[in-house]
PDB file of N, CA and C in Angstrom:
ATOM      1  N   UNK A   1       0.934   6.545  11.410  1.00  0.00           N
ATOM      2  CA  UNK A   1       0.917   5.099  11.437  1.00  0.00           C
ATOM      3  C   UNK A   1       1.226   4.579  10.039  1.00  0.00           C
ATOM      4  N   UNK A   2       2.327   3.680   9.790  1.00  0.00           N
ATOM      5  CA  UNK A   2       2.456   3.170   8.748  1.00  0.00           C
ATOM      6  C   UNK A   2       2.532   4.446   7.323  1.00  0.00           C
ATOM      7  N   UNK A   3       3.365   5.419   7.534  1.00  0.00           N
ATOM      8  CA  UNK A   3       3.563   6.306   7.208  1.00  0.00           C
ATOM      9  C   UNK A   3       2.642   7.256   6.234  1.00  0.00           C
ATOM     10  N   UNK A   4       1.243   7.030   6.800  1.00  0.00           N
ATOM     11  CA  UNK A   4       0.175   7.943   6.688  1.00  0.00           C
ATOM     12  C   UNK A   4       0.305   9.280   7.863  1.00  0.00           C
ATOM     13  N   UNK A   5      -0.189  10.317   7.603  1.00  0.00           N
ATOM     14  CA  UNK A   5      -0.458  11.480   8.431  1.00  0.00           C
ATOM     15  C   UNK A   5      -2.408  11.272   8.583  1.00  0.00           C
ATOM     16  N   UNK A   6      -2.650  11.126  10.222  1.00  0.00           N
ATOM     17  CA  UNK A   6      -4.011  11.194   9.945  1.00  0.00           C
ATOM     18  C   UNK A   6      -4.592  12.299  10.801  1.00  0.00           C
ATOM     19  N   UNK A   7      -5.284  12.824   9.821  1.00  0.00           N
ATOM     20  CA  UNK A   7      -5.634  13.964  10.235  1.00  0.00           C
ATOM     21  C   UNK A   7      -7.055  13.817  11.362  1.00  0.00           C
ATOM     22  N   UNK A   8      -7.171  14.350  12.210  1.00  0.00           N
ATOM     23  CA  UNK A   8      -8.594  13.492  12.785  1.00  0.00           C
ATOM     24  C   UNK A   8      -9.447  14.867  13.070  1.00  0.00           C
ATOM     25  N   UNK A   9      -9.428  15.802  13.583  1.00  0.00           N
ATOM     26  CA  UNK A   9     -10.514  16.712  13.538  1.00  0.00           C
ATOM     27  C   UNK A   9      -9.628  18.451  12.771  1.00  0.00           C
ATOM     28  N   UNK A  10     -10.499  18.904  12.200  1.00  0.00           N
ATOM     29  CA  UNK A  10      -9.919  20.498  11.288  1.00  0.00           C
ATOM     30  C   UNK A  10     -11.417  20.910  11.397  1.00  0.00           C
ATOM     31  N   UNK A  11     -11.639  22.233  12.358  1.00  0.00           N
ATOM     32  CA  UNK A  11     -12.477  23.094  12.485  1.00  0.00           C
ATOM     33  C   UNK A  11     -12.128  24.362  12.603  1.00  0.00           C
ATOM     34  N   UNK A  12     -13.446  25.039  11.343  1.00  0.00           N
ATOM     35  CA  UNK A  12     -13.176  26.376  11.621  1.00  0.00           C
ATOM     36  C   UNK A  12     -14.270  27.089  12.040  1.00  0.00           C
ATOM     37  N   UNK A  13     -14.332  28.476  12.969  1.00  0.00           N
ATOM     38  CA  UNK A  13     -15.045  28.803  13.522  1.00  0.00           C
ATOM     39  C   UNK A  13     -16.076  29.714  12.581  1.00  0.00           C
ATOM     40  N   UNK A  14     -17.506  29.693  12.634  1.00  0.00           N
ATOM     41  CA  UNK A  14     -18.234  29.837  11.144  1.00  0.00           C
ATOM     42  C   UNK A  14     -17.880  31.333  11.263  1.00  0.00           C
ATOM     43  N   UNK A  15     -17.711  32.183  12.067  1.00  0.00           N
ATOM     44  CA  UNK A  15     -16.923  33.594  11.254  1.00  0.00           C
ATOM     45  C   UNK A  15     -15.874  33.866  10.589  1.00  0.00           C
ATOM     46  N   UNK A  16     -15.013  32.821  10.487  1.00  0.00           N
ATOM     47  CA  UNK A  16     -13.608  32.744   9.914  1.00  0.00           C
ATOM     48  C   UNK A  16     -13.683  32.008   8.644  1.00  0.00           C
ATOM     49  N   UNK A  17     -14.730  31.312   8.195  1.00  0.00           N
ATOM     50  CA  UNK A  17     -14.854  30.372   7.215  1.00  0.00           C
ATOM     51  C   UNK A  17     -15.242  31.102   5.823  1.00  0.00           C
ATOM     52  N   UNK A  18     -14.601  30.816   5.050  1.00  0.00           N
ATOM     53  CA  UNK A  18     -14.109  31.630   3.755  1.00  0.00           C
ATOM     54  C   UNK A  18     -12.810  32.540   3.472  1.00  0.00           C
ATOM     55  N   UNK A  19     -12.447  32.143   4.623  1.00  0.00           N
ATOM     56  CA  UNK A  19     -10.973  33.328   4.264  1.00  0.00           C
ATOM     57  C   UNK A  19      -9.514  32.534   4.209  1.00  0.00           C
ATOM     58  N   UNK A  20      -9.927  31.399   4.257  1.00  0.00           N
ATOM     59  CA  UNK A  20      -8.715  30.504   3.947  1.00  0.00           C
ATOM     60  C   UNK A  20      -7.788  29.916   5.098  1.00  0.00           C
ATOM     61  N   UNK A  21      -8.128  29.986   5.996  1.00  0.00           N
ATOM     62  CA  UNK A  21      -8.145  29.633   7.365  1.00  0.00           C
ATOM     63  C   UNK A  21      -8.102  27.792   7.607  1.00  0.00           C
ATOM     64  N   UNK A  22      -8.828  27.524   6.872  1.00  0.00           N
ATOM     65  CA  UNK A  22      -9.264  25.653   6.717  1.00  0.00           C
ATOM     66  C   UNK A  22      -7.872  25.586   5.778  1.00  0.00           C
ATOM     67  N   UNK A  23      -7.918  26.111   4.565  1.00  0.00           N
ATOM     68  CA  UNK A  23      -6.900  25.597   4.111  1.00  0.00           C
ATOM     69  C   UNK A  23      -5.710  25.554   4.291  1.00  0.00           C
ATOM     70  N   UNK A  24      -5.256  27.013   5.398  1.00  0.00           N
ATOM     71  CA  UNK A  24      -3.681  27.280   5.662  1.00  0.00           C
ATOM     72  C   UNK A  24      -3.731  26.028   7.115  1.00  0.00           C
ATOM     73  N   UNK A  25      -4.459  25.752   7.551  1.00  0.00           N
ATOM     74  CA  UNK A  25      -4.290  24.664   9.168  1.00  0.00           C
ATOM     75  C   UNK A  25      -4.268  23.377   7.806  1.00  0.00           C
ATOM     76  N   UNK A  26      -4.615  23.132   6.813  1.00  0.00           N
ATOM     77  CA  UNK A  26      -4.323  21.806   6.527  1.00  0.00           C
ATOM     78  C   UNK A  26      -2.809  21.560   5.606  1.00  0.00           C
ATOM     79  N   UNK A  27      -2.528  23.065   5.130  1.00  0.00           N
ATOM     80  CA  UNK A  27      -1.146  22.863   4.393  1.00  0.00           C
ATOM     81  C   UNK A  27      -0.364  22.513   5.068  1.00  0.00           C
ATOM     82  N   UNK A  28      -0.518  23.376   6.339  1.00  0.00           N
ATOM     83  CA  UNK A  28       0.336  23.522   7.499  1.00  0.00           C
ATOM     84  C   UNK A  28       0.869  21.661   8.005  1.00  0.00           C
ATOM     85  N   UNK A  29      -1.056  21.558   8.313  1.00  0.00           N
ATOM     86  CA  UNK A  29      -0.517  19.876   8.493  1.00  0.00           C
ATOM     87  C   UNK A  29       0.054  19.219   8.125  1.00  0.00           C
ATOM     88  N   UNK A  30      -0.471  19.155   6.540  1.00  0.00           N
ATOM     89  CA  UNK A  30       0.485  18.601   5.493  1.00  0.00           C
ATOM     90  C   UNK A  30       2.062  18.665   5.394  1.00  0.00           C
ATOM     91  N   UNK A  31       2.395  19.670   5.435  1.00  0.00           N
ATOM     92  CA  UNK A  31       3.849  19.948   6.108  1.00  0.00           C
ATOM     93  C   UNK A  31       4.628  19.567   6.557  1.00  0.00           C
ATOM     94  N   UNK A  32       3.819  18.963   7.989  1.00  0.00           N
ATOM     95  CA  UNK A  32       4.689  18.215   9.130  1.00  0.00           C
ATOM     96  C   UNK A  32       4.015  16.716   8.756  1.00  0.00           C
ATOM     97  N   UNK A  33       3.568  17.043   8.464  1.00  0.00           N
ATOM     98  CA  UNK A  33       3.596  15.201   7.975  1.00  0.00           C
ATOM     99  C   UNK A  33       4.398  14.832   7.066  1.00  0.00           C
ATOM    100  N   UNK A  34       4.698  16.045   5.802  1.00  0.00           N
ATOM    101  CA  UNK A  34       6.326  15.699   4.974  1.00  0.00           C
ATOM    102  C   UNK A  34       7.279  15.546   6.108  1.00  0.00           C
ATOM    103  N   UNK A  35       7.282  16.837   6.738  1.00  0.00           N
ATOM    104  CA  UNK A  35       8.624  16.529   7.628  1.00  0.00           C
ATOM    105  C   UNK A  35       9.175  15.412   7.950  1.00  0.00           C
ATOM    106  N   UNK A  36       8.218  14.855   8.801  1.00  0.00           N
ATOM    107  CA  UNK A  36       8.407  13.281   9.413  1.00  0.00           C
ATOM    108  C   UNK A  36       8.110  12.103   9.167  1.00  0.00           C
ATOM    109  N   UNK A  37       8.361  12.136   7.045  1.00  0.00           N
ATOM    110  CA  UNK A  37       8.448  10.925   6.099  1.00  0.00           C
ATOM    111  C   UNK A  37       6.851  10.721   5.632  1.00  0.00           C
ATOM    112  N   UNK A  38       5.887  10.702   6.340  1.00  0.00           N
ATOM    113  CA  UNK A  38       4.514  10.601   5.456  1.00  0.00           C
ATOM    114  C   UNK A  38       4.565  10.575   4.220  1.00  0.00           C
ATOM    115  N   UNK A  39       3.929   9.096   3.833  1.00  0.00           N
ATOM    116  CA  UNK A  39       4.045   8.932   2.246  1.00  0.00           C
ATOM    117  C   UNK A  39       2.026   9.719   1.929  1.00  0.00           C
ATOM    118  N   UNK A  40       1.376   9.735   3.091  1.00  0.00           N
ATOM    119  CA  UNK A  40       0.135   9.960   2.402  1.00  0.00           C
ATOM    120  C   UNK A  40      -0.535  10.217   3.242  1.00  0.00           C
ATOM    121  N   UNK A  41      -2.080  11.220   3.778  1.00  0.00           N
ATOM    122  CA  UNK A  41      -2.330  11.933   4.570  1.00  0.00           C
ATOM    123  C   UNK A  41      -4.182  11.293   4.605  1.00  0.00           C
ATOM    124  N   UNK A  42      -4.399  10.932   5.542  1.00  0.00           N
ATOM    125  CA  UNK A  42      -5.603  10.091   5.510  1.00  0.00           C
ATOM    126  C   UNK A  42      -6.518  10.961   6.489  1.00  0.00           C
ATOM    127  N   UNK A  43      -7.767  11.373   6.337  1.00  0.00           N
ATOM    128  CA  UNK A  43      -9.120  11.916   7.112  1.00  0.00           C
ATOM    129  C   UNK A  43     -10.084  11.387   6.872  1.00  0.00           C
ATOM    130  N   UNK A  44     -11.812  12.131   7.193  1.00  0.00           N
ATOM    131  CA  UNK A  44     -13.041  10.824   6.969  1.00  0.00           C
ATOM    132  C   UNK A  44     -14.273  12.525   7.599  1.00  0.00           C
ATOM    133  N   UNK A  45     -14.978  12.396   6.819  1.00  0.00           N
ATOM    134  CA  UNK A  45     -15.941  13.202   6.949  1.00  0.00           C
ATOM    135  C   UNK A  45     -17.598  12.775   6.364  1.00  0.00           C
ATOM    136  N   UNK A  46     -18.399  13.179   7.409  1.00  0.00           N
ATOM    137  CA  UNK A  46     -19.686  12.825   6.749  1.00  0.00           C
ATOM    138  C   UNK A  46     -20.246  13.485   5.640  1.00  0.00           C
ATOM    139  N   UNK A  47     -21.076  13.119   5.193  1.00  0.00           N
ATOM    140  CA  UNK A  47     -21.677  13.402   3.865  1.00  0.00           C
ATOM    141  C   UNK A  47     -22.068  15.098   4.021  1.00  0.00           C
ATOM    142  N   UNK A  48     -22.370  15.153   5.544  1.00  0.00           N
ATOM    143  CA  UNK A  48     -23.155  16.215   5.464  1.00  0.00           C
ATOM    144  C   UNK A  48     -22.444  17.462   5.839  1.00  0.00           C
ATOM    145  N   UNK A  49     -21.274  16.794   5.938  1.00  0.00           N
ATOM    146  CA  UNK A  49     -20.287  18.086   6.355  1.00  0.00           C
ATOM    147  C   UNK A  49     -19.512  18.682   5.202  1.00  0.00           C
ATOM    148  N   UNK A  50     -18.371  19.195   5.428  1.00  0.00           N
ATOM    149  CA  UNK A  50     -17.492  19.865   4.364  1.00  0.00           C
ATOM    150  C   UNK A  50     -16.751  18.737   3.640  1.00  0.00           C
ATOM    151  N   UNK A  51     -17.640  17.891   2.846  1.00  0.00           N
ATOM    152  CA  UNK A  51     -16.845  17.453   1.849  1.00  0.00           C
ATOM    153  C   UNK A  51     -15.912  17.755   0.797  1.00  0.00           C
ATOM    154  N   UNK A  52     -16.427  18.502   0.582  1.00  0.00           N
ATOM    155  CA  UNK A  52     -16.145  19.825  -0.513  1.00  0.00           C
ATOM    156  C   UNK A  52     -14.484  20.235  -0.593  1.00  0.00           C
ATOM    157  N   UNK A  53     -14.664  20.469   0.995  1.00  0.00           N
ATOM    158  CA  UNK A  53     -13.614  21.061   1.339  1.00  0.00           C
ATOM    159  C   UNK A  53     -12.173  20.584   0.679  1.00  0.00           C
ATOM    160  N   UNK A  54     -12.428  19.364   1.076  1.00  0.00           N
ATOM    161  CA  UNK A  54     -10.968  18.212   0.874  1.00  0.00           C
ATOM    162  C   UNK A  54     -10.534  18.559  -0.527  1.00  0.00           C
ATOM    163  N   UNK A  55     -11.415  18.607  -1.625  1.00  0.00           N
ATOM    164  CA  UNK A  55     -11.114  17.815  -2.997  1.00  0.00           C
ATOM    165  C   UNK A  55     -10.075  19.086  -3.963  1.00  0.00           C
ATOM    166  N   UNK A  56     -10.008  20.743  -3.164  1.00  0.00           N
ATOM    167  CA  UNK A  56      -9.207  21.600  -3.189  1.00  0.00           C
ATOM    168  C   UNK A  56      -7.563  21.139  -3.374  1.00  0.00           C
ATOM    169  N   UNK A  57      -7.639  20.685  -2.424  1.00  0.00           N
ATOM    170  CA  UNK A  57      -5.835  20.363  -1.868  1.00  0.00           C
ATOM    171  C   UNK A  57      -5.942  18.699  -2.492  1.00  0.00           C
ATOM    172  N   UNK A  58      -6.680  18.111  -2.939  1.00  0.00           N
ATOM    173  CA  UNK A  58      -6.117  16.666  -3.554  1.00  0.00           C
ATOM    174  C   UNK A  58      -6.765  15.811  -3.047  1.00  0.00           C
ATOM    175  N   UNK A  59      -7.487  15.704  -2.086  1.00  0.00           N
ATOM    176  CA  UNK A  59      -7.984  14.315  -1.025  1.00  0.00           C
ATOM    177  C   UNK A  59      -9.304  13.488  -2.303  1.00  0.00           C
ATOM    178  N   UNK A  60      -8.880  12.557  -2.035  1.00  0.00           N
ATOM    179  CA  UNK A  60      -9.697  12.065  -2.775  1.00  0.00           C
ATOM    180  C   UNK A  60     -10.633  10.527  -2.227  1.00  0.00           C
ATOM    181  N   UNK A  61     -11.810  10.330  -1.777  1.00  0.00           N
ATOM    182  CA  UNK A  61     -12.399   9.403  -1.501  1.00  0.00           C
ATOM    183  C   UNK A  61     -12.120   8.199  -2.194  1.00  0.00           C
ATOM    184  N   UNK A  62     -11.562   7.172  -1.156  1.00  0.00           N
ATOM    185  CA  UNK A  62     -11.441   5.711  -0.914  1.00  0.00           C
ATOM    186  C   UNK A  62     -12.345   4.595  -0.644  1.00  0.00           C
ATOM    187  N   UNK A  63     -13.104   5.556  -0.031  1.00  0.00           N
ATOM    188  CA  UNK A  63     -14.252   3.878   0.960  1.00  0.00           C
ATOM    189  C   UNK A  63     -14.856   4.622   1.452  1.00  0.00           C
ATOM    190  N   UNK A  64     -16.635   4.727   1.300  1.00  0.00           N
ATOM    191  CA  UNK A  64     -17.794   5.191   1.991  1.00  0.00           C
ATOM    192  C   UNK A  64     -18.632   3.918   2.896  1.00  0.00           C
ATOM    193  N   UNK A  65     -18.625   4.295   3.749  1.00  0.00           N
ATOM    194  CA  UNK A  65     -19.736   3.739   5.014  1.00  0.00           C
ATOM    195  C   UNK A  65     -20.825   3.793   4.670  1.00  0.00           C
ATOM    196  N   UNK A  66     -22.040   3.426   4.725  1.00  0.00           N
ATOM    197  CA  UNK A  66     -23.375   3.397   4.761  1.00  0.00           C
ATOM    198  C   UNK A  66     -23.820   2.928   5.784  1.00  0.00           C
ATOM    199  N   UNK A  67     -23.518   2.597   7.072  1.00  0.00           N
ATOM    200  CA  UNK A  67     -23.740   1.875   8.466  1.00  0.00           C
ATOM    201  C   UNK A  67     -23.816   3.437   9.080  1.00  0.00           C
ATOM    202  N   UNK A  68     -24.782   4.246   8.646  1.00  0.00           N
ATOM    203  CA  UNK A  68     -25.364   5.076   9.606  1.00  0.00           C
ATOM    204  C   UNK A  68     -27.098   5.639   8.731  1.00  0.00           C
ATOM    205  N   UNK A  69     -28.220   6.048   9.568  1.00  0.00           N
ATOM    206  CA  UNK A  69     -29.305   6.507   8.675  1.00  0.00           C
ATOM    207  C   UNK A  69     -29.095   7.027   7.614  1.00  0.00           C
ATOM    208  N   UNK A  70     -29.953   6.623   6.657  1.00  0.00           N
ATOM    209  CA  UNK A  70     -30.031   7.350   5.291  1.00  0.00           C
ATOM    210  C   UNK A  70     -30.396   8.995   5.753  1.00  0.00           C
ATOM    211  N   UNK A  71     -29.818   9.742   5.081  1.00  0.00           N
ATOM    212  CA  UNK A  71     -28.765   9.901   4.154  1.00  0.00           C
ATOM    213  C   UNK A  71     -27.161  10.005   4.297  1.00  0.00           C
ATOM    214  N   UNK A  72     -26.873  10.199   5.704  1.00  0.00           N
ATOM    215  CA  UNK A  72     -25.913  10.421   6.227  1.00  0.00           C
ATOM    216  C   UNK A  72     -24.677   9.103   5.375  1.00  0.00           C
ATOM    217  N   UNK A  73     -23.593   9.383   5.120  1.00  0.00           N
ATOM    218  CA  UNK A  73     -22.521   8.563   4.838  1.00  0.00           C
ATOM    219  C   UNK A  73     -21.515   8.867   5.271  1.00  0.00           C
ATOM    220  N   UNK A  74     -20.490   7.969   5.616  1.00  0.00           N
ATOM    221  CA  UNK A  74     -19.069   8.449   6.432  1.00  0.00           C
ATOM    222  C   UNK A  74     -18.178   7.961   4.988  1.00  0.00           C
ATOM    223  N   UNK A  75     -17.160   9.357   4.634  1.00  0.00           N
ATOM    224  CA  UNK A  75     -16.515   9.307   3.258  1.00  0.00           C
ATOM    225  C   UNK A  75     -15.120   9.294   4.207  1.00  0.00           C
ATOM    226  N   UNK A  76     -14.429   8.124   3.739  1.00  0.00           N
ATOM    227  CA  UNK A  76     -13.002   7.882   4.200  1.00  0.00           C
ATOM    228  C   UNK A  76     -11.876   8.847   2.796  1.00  0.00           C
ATOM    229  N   UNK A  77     -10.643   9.543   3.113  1.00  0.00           N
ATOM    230  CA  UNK A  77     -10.487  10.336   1.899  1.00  0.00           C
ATOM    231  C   UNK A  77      -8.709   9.965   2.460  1.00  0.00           C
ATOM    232  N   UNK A  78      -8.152   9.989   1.446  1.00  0.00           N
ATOM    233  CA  UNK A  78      -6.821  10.322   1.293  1.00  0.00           C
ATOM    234  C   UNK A  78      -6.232  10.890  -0.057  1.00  0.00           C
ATOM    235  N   UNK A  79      -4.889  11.486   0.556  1.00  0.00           N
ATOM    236  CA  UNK A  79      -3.901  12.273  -0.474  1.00  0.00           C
ATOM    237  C   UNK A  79      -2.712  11.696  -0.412  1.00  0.00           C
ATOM    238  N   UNK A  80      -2.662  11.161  -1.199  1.00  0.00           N
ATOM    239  CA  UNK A  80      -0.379  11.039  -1.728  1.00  0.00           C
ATOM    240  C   UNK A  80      -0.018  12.185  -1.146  1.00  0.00           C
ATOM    241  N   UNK A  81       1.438  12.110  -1.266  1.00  0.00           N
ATOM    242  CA  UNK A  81       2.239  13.318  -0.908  1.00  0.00           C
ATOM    243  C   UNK A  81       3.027  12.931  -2.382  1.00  0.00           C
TER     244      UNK A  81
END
């Protein structure tokens, strides 16, 4: 949309996690979102999940939610291409 790639769910299965598996399904994504002009690649993860994950490959938080119980936060994240 509006030449973002949005990524909406990337799961890995917890025996596979550490072997680089998360990161080759998001290059991958990344990829085809060059392919087909994407100026920039937009996702959103809670506080309590793999934040972490993103900040590897570039994603960088835009806009946090607080409209859910403390402590929980919804982190909106994007990457340029």
């Amino acid at each position: 949309m509006f030449g973002a790639g949005r990524y909406r769910q990337l799961w890995v299965g917890e025996r596979y996690r550490g072997q680089g598996y998360g990161h080759d399904l998001l290059a991958s994504a990344e990829s085809l979102a060059k392919e087909v002009g994407c100026a920039s690649c937009l996702t959103w993860c809670f506080s309590f999940q793999s934040l972490g994950f993103f900040d590897k490959p570039g994603f960088r938080t835009f806009m946090v939610s607080d409209a859910y119980p403390d402590p929980a936060r919804e982190h909106f994240l994007l990457k340029r291409m």
